[in-house]
Protein backbone atom coordinates (compact mmCIF):
# COMPACT_ATOMS: atom_id res chain seq x y z
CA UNK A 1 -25.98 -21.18 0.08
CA UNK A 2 -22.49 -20.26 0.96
CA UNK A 3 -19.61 -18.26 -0.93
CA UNK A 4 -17.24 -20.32 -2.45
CA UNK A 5 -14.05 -19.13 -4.45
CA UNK A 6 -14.84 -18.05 -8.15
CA UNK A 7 -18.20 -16.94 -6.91
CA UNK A 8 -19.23 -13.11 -7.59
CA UNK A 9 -18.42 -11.18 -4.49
CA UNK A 10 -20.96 -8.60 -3.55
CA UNK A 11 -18.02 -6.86 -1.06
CA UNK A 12 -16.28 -6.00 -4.54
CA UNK A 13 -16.81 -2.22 -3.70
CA UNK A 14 -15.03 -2.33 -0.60
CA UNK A 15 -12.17 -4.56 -1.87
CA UNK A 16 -11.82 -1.24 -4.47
CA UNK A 17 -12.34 1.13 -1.50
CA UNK A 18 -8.98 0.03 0.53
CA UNK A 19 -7.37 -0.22 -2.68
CA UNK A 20 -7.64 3.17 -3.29
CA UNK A 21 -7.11 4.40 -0.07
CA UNK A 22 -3.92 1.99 0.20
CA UNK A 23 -2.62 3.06 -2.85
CA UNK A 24 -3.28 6.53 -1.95
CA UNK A 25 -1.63 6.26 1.46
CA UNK A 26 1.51 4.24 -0.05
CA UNK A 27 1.84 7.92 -2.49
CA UNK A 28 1.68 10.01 0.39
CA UNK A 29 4.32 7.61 2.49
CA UNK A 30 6.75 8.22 -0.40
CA UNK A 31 5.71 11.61 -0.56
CA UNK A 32 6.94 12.24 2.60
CA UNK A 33 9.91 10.54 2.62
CA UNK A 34 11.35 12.24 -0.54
CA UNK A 35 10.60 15.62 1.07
CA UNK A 36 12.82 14.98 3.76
CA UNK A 37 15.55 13.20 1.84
CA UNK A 38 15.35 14.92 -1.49
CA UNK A 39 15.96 12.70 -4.64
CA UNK A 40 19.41 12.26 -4.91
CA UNK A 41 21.09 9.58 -3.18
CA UNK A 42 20.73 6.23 -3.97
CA UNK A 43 17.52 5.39 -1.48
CA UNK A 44 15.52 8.56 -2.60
CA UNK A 45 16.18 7.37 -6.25
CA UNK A 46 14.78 4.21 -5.24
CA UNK A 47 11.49 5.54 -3.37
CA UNK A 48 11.13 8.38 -6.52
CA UNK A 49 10.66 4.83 -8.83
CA UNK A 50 8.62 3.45 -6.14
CA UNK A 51 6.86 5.94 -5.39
CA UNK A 52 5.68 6.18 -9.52
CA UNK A 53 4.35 2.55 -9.43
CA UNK A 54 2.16 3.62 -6.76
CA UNK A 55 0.99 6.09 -8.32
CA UNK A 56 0.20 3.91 -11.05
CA UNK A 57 -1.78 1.53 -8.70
CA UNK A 58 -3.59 4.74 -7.50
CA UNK A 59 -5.08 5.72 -10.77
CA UNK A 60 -6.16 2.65 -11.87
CA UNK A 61 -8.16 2.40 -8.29
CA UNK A 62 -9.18 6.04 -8.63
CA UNK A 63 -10.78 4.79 -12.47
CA UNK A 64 -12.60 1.84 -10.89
CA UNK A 65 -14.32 3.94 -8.29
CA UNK A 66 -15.47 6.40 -11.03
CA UNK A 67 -16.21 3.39 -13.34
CA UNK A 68 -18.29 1.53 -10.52
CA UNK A 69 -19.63 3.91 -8.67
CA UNK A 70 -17.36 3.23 -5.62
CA UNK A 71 -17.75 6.09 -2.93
CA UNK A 72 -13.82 6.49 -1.64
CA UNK A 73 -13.23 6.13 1.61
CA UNK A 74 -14.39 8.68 4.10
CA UNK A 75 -11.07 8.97 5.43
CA UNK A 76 -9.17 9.69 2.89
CA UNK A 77 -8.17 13.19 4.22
CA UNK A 78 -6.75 11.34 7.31
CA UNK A 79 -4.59 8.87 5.01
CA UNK A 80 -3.48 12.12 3.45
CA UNK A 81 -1.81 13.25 6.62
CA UNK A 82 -0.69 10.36 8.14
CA UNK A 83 0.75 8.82 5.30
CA UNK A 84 2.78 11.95 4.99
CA UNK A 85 3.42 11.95 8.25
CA UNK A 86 5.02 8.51 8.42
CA UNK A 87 7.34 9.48 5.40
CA UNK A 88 8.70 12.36 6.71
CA UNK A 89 9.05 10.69 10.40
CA UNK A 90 10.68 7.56 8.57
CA UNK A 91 13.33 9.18 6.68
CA UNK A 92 13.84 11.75 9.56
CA UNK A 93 15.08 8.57 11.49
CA UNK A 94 17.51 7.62 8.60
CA UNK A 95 17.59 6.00 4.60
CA UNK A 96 17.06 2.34 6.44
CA UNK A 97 14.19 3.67 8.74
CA UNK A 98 12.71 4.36 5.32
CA UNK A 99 13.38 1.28 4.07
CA UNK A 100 11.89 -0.34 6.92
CA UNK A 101 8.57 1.31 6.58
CA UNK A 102 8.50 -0.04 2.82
CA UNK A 103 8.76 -3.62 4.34
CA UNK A 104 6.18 -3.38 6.76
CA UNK A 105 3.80 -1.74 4.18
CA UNK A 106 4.78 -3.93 1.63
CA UNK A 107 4.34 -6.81 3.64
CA UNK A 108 1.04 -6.26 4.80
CA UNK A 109 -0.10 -5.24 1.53
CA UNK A 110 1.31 -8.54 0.15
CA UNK A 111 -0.72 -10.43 2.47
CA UNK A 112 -4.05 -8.29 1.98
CA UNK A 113 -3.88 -8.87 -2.18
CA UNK A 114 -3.30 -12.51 -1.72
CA UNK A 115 -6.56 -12.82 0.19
CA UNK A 116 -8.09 -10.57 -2.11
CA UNK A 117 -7.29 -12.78 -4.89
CA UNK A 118 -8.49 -15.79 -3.37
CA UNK A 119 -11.57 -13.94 -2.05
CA UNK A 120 -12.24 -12.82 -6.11
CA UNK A 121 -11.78 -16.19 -7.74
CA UNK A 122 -12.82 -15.34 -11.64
CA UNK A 123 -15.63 -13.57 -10.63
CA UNK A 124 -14.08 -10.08 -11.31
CA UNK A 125 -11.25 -11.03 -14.34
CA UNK A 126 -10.32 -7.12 -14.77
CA UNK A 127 -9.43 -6.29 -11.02
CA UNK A 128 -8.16 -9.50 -10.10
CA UNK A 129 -5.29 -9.27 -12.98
CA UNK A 130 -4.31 -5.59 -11.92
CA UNK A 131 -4.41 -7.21 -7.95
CA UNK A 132 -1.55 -9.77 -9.59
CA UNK A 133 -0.14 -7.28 -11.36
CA UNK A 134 0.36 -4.80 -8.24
CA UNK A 135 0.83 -7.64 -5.76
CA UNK A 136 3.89 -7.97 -7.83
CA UNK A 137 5.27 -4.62 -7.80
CA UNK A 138 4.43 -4.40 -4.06
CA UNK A 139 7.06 -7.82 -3.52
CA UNK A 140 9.34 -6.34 -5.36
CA UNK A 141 9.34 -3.07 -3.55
CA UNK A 142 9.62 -5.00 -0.11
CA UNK A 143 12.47 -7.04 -1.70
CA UNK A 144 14.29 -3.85 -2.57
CA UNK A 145 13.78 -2.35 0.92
CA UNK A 146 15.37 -5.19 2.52
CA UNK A 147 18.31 -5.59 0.23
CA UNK A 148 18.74 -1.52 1.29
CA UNK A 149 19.30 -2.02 4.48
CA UNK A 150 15.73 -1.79 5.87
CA UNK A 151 16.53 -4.07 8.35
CA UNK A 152 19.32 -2.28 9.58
CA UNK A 153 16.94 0.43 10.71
CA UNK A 154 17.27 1.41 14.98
CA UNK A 155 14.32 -0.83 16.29
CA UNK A 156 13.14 -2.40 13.30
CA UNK A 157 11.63 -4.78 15.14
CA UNK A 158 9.39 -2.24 16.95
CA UNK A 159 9.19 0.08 13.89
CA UNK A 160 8.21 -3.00 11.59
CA UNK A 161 5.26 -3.94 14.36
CA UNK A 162 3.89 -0.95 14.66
CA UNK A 163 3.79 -0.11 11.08
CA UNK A 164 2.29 -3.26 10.15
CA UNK A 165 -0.65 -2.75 12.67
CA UNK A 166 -1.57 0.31 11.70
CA UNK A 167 -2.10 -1.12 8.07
CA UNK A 168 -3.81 -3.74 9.37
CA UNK A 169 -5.85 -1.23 11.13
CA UNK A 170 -5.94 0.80 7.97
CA UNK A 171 -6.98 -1.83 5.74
CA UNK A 172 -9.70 -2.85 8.41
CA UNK A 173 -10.99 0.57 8.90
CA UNK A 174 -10.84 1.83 4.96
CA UNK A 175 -13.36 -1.34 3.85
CA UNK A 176 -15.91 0.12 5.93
CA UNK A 177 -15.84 4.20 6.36
């Protein structure tokens, strides 16, 4: 018998896993980036409210590993650093490199909770309304990003690529260490 949509998924725990370690990540990229750029101009106002909705996202994750008995992912220490690292390194480069890295991330993350979504069906009602919920926030976070210049970034193409695999490589790598 196959899985079809609305059936129970028995990767739930994993789909919590890169949630957390997403969210996590996403706290730590906006971590970073407000270090170097401080909170007061206009962008680093914009990552500080950004950056709270994440952390938002994060908490509830951090609750449904407790509340299921979801082991985090191994790496988390990792995701702690780089994350960081890309923040800092992104808003070294300038308020649009910033924004750029939101887009990528955003993007990706987009595209990762839609499949989740499908993948969930109404088997699990409680995480797939706080997937909607964030998927939301995330869109509107890459919408923001663009309509700050992200775009205007110095080789946003390359930047945006490169960002967007190592998510995808992320996101890959979280669901199973």
């Amino acid at each position: 018998m196959s899985w079809k949509p609305g059936d129970p998924r028995r990767d739930t725990p994993a789909m919590i896993r890169v949630d957390q370690a997403g969210e996590y990540g996403a706290t730590r990229i906006y971590a970073g980036q407000l270090a170097i750029m401080g909170h007061r101009s206009p962008v680093a106002r914009k990552i500080a409210g950004m950056a709270l909705q994440e952390e938002r996202h994060r908490q509830f994750f951090d609750r449904m590993l407790a509340e299921r008995g979801v082991r985090p992912t191994l790496l988390q220490p990792i995701w702690n650093v780089a994350g960081y690292a890309l923040g800092a390194v992104t808003a070294a480069i300038g308020p649009e490199a910033a924004m750029a890295c939101t887009v990528a991330v955003e993007t990706e993350i987009d595209k990762h909770y839609a499949d989740q979504l499908i993948e969930l069906g109404e088997g699990d009602p409680e995480l797939s309304e706080a997937v909607l919920d964030f998927q939301a926030e995330e869109v509107e976070h890459r919408e923001t990003a663009l309509a700050s210049g992200a775009e205007d970034a110095p080789g946003y193409p390359l930047l945006s690529a490169v960002i967007r695999m190592g998510c995808r490589v992320a996101i890959a790598t979280a669901k199973r260490v």
